[in-house]
PDB file of N, CA and C in Angstrom:
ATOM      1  N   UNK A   1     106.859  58.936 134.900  1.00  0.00           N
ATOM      2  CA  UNK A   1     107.349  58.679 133.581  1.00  0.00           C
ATOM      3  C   UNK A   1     106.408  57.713 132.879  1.00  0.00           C
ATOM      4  N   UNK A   2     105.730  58.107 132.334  1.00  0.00           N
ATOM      5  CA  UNK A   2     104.543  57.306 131.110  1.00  0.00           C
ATOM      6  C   UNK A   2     105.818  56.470 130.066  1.00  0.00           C
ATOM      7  N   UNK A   3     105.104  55.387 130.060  1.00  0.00           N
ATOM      8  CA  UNK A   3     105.735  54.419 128.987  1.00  0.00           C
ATOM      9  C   UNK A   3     104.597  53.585 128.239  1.00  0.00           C
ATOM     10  N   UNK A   4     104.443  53.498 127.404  1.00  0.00           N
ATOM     11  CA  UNK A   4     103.423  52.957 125.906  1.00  0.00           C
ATOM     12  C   UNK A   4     103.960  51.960 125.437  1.00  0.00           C
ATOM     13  N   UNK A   5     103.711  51.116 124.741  1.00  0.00           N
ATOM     14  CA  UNK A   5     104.066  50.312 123.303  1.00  0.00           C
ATOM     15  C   UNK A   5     102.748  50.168 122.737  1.00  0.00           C
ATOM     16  N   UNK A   6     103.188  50.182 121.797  1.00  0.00           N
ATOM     17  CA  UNK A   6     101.685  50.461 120.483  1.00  0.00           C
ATOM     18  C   UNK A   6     102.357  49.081 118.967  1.00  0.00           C
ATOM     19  N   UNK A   7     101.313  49.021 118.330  1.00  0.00           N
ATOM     20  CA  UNK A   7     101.156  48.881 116.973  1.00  0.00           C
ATOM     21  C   UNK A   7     100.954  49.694 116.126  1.00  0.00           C
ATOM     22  N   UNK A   8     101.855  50.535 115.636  1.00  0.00           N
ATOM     23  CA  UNK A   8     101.546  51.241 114.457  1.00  0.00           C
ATOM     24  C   UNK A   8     101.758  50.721 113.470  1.00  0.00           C
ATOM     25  N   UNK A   9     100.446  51.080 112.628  1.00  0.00           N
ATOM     26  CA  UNK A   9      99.924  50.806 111.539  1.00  0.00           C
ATOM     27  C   UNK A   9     100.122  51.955 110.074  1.00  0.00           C
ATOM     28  N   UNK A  10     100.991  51.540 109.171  1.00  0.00           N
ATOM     29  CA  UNK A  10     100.957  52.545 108.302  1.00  0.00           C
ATOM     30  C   UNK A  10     100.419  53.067 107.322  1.00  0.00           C
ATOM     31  N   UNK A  11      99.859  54.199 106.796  1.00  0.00           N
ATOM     32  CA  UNK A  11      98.858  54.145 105.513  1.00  0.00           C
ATOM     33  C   UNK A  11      99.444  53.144 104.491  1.00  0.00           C
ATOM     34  N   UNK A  12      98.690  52.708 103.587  1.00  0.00           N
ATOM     35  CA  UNK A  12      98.783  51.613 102.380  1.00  0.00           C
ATOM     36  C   UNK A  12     100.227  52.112 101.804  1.00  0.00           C
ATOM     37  N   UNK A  13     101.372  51.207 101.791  1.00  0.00           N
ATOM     38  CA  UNK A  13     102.253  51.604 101.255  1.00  0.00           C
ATOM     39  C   UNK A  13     103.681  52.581 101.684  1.00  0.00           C
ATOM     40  N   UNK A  14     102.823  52.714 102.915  1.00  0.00           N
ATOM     41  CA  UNK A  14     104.437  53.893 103.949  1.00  0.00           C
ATOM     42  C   UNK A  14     104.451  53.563 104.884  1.00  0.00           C
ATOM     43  N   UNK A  15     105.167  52.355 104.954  1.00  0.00           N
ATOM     44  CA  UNK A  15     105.904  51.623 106.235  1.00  0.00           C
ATOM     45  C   UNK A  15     106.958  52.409 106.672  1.00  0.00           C
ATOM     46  N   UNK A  16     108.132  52.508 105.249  1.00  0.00           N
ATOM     47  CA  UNK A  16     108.978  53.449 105.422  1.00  0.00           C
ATOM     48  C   UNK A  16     109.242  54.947 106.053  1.00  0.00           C
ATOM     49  N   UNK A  17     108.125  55.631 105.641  1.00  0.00           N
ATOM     50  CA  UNK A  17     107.901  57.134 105.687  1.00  0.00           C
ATOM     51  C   UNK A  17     107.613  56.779 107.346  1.00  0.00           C
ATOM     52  N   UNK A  18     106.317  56.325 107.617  1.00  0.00           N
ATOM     53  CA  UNK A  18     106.456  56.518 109.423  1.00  0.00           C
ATOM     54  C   UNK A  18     107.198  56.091 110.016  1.00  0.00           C
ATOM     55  N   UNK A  19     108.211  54.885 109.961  1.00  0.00           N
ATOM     56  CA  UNK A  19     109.125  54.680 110.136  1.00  0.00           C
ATOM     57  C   UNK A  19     110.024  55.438 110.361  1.00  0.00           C
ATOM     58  N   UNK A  20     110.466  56.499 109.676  1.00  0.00           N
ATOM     59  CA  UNK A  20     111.416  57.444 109.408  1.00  0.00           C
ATOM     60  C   UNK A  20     110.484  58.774 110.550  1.00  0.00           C
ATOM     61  N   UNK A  21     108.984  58.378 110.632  1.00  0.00           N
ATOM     62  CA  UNK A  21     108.209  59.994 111.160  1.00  0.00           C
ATOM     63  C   UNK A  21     108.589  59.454 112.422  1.00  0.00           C
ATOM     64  N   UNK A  22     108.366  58.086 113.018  1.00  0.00           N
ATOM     65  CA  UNK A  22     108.629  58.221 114.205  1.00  0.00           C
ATOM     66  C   UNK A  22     110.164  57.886 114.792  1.00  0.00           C
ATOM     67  N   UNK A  23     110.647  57.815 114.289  1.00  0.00           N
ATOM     68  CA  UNK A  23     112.170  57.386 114.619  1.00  0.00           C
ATOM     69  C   UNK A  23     112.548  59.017 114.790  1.00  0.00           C
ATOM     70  N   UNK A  24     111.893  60.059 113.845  1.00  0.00           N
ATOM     71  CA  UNK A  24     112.068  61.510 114.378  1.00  0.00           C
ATOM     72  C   UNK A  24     111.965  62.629 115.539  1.00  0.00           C
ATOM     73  N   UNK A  25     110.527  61.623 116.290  1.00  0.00           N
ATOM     74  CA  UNK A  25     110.184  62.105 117.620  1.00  0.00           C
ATOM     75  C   UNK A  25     110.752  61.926 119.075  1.00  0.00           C
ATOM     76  N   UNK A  26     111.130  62.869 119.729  1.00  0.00           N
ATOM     77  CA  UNK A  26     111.924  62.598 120.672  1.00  0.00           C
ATOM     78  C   UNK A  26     110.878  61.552 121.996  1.00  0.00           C
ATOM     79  N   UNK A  27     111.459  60.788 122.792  1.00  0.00           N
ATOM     80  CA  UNK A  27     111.001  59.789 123.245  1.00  0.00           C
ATOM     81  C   UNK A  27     110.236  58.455 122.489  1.00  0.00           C
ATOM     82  N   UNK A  28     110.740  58.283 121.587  1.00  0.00           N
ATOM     83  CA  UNK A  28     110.067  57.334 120.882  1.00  0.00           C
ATOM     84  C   UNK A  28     111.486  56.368 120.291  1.00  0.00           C
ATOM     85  N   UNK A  29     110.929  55.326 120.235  1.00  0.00           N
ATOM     86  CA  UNK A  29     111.798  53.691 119.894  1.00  0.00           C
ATOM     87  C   UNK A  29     110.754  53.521 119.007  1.00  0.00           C
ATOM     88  N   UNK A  30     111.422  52.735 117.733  1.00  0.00           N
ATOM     89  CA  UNK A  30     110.430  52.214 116.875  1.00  0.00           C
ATOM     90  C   UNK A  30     111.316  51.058 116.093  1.00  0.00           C
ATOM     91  N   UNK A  31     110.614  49.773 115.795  1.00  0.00           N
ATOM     92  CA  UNK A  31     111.013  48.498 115.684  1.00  0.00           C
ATOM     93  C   UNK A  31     110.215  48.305 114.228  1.00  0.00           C
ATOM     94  N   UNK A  32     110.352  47.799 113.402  1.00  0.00           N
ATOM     95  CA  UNK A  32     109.810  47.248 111.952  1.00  0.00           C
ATOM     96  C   UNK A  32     109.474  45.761 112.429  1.00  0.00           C
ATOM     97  N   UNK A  33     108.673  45.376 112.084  1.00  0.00           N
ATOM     98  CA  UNK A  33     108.189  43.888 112.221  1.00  0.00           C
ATOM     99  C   UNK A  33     108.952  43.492 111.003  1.00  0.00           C
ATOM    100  N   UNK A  34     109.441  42.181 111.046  1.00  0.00           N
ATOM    101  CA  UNK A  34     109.936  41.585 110.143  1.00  0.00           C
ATOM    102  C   UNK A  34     109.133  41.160 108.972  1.00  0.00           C
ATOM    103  N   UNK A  35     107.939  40.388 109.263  1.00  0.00           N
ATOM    104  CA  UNK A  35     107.231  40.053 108.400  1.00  0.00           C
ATOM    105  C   UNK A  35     105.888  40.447 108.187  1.00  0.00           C
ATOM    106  N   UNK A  36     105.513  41.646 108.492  1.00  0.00           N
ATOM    107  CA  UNK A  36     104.053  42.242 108.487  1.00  0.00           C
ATOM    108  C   UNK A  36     104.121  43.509 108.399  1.00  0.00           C
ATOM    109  N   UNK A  37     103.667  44.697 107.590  1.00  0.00           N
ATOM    110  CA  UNK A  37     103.209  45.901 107.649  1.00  0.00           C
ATOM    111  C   UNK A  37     103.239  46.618 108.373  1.00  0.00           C
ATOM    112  N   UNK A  38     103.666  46.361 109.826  1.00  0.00           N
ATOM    113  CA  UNK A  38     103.282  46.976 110.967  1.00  0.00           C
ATOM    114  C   UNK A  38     104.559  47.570 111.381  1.00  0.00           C
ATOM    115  N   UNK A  39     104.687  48.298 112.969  1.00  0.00           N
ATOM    116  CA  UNK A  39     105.897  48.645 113.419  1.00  0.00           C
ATOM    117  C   UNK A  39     105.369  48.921 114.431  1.00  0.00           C
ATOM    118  N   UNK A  40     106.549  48.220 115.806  1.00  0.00           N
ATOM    119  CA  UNK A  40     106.310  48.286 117.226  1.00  0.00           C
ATOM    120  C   UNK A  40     107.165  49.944 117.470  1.00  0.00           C
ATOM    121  N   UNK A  41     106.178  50.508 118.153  1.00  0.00           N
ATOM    122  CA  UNK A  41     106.474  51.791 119.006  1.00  0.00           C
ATOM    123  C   UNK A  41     106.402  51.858 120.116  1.00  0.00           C
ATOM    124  N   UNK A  42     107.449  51.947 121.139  1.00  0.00           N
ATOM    125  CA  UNK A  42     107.633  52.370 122.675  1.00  0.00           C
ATOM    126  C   UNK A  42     107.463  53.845 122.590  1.00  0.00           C
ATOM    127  N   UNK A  43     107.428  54.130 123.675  1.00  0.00           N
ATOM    128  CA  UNK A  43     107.802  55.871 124.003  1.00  0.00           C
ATOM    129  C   UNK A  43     107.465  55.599 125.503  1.00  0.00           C
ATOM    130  N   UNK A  44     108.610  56.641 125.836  1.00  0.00           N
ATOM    131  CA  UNK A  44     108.990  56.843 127.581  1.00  0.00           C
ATOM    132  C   UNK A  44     109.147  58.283 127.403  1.00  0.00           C
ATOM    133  N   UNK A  45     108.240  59.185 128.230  1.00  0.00           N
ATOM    134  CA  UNK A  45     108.177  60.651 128.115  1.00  0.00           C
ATOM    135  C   UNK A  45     108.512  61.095 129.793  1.00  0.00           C
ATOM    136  N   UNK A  46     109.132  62.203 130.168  1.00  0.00           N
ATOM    137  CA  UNK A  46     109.378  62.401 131.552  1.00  0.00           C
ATOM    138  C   UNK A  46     108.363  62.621 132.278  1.00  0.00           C
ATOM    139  N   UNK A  47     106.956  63.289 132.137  1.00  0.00           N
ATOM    140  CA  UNK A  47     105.991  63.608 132.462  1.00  0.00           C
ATOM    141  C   UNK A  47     104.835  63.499 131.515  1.00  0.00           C
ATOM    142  N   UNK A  48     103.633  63.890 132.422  1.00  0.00           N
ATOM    143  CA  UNK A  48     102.519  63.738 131.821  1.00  0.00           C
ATOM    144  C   UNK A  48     102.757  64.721 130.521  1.00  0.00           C
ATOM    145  N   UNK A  49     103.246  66.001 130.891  1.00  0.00           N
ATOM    146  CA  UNK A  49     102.927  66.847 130.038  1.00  0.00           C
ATOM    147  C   UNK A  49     103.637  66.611 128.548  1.00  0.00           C
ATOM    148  N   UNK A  50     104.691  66.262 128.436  1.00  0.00           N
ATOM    149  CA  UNK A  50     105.549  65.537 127.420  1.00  0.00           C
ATOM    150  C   UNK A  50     104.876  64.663 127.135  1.00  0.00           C
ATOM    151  N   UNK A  51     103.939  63.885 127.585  1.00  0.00           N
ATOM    152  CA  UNK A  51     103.084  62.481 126.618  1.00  0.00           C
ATOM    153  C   UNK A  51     102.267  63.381 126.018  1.00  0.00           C
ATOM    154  N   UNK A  52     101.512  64.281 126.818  1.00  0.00           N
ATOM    155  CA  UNK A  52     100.346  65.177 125.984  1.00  0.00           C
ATOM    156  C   UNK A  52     100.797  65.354 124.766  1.00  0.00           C
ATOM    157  N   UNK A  53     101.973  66.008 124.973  1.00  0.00           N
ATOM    158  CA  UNK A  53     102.805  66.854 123.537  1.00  0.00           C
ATOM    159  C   UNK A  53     103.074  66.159 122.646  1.00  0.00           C
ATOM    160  N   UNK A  54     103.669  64.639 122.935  1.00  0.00           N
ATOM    161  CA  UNK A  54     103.480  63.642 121.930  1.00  0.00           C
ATOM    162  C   UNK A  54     102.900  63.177 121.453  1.00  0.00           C
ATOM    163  N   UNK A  55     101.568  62.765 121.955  1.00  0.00           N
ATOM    164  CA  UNK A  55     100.363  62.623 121.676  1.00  0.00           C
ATOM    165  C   UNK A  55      99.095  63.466 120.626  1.00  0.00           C
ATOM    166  N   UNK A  56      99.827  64.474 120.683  1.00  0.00           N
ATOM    167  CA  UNK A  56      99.603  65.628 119.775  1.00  0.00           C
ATOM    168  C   UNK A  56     100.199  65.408 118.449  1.00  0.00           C
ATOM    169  N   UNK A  57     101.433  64.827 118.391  1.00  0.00           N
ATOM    170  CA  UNK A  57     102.196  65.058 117.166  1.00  0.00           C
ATOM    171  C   UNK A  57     101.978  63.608 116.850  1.00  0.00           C
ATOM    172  N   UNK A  58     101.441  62.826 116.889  1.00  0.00           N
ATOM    173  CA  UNK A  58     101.406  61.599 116.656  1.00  0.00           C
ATOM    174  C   UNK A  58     100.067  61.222 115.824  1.00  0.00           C
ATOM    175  N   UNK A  59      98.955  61.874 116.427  1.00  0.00           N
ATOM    176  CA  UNK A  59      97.639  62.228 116.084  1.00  0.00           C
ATOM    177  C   UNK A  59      98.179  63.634 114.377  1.00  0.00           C
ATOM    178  N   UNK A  60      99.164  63.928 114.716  1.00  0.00           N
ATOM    179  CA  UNK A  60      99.497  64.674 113.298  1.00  0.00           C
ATOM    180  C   UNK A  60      99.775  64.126 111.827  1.00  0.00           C
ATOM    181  N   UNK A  61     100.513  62.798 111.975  1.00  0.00           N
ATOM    182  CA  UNK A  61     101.232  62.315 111.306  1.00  0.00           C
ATOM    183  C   UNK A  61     100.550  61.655 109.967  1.00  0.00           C
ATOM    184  N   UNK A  62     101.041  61.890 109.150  1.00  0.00           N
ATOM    185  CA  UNK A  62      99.666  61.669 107.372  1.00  0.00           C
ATOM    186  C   UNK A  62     100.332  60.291 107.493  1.00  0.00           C
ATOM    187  N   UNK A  63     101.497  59.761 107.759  1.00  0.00           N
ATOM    188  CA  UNK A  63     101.859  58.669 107.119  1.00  0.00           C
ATOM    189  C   UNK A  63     101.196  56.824 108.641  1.00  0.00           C
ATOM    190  N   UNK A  64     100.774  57.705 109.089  1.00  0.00           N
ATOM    191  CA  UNK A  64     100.357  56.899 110.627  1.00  0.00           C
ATOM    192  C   UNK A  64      98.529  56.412 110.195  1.00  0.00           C
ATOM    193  N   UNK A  65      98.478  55.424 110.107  1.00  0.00           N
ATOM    194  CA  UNK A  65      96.894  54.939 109.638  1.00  0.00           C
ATOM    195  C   UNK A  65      96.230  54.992 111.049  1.00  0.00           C
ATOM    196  N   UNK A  66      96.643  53.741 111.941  1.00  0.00           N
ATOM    197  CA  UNK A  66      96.102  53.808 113.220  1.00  0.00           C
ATOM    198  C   UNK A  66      97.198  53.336 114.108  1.00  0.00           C
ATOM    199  N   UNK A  67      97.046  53.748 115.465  1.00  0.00           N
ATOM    200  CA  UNK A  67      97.838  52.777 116.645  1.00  0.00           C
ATOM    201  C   UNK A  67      97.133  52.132 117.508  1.00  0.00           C
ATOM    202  N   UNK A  68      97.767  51.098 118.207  1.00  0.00           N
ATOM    203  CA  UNK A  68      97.048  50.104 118.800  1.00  0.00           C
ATOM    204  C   UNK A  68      97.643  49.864 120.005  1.00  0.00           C
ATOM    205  N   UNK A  69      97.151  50.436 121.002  1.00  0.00           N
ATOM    206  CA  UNK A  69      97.901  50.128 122.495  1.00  0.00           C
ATOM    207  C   UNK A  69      98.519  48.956 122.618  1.00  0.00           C
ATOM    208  N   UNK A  70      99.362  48.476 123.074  1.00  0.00           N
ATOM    209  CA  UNK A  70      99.637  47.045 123.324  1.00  0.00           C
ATOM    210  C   UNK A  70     100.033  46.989 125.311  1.00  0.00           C
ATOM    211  N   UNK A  71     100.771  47.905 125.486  1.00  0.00           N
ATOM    212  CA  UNK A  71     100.671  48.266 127.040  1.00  0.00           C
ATOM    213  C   UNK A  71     100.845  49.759 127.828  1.00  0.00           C
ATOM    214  N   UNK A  72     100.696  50.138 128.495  1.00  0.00           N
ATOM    215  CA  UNK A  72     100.346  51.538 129.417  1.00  0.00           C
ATOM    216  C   UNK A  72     101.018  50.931 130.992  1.00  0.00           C
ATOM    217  N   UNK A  73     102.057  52.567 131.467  1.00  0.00           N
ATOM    218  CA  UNK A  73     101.827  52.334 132.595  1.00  0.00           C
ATOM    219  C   UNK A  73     102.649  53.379 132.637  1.00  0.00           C
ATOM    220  N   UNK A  74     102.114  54.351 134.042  1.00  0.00           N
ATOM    221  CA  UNK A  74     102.509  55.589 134.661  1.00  0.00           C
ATOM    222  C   UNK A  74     102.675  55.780 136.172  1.00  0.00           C
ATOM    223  N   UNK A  75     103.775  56.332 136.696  1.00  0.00           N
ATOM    224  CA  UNK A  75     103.817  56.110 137.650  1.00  0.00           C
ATOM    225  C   UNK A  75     103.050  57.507 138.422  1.00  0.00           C
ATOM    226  N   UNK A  76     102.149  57.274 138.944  1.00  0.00           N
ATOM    227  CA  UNK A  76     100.815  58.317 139.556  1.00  0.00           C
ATOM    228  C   UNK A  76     100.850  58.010 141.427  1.00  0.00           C
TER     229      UNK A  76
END
């Protein structure tokens, strides 16, 4: 079971919108920073292959500027 937390970063102005994109994706938690632009994202996927797939749709997203690992760990 792969588990992440990231910094996502939203294009200029759509905190909201990814907010709302990732709160849509299944295995994903997403937190608003209180006082900064940003938003903390977990995701816990059952397998590798389910991170792939997320990982896919995440890399999709218009309203997603960049993400920023913050921790990784899989049990291999």
């Amino acid at each position: 079971m792969p588990v992440f937390s990231y910094l996502a970063y939203p294009v200029q102005g759509g905190k909201g919108e990814l907010l709302d994109d990732l709160a849509a994706l299944d295995y994903c938690e997403v937190t608003p920073a209180e006082n900064e632009e940003v938003l903390i994202l977990v995701t816990d996927t059952p397998n590798e292959k389910k991170e792939q797939e997320l990982q896919k749709k995440l890399k999709q997203l218009k309203s997603l500027r960049s993400l920023g690992m913050t921790f990784g760990h899989t049990d291999e």
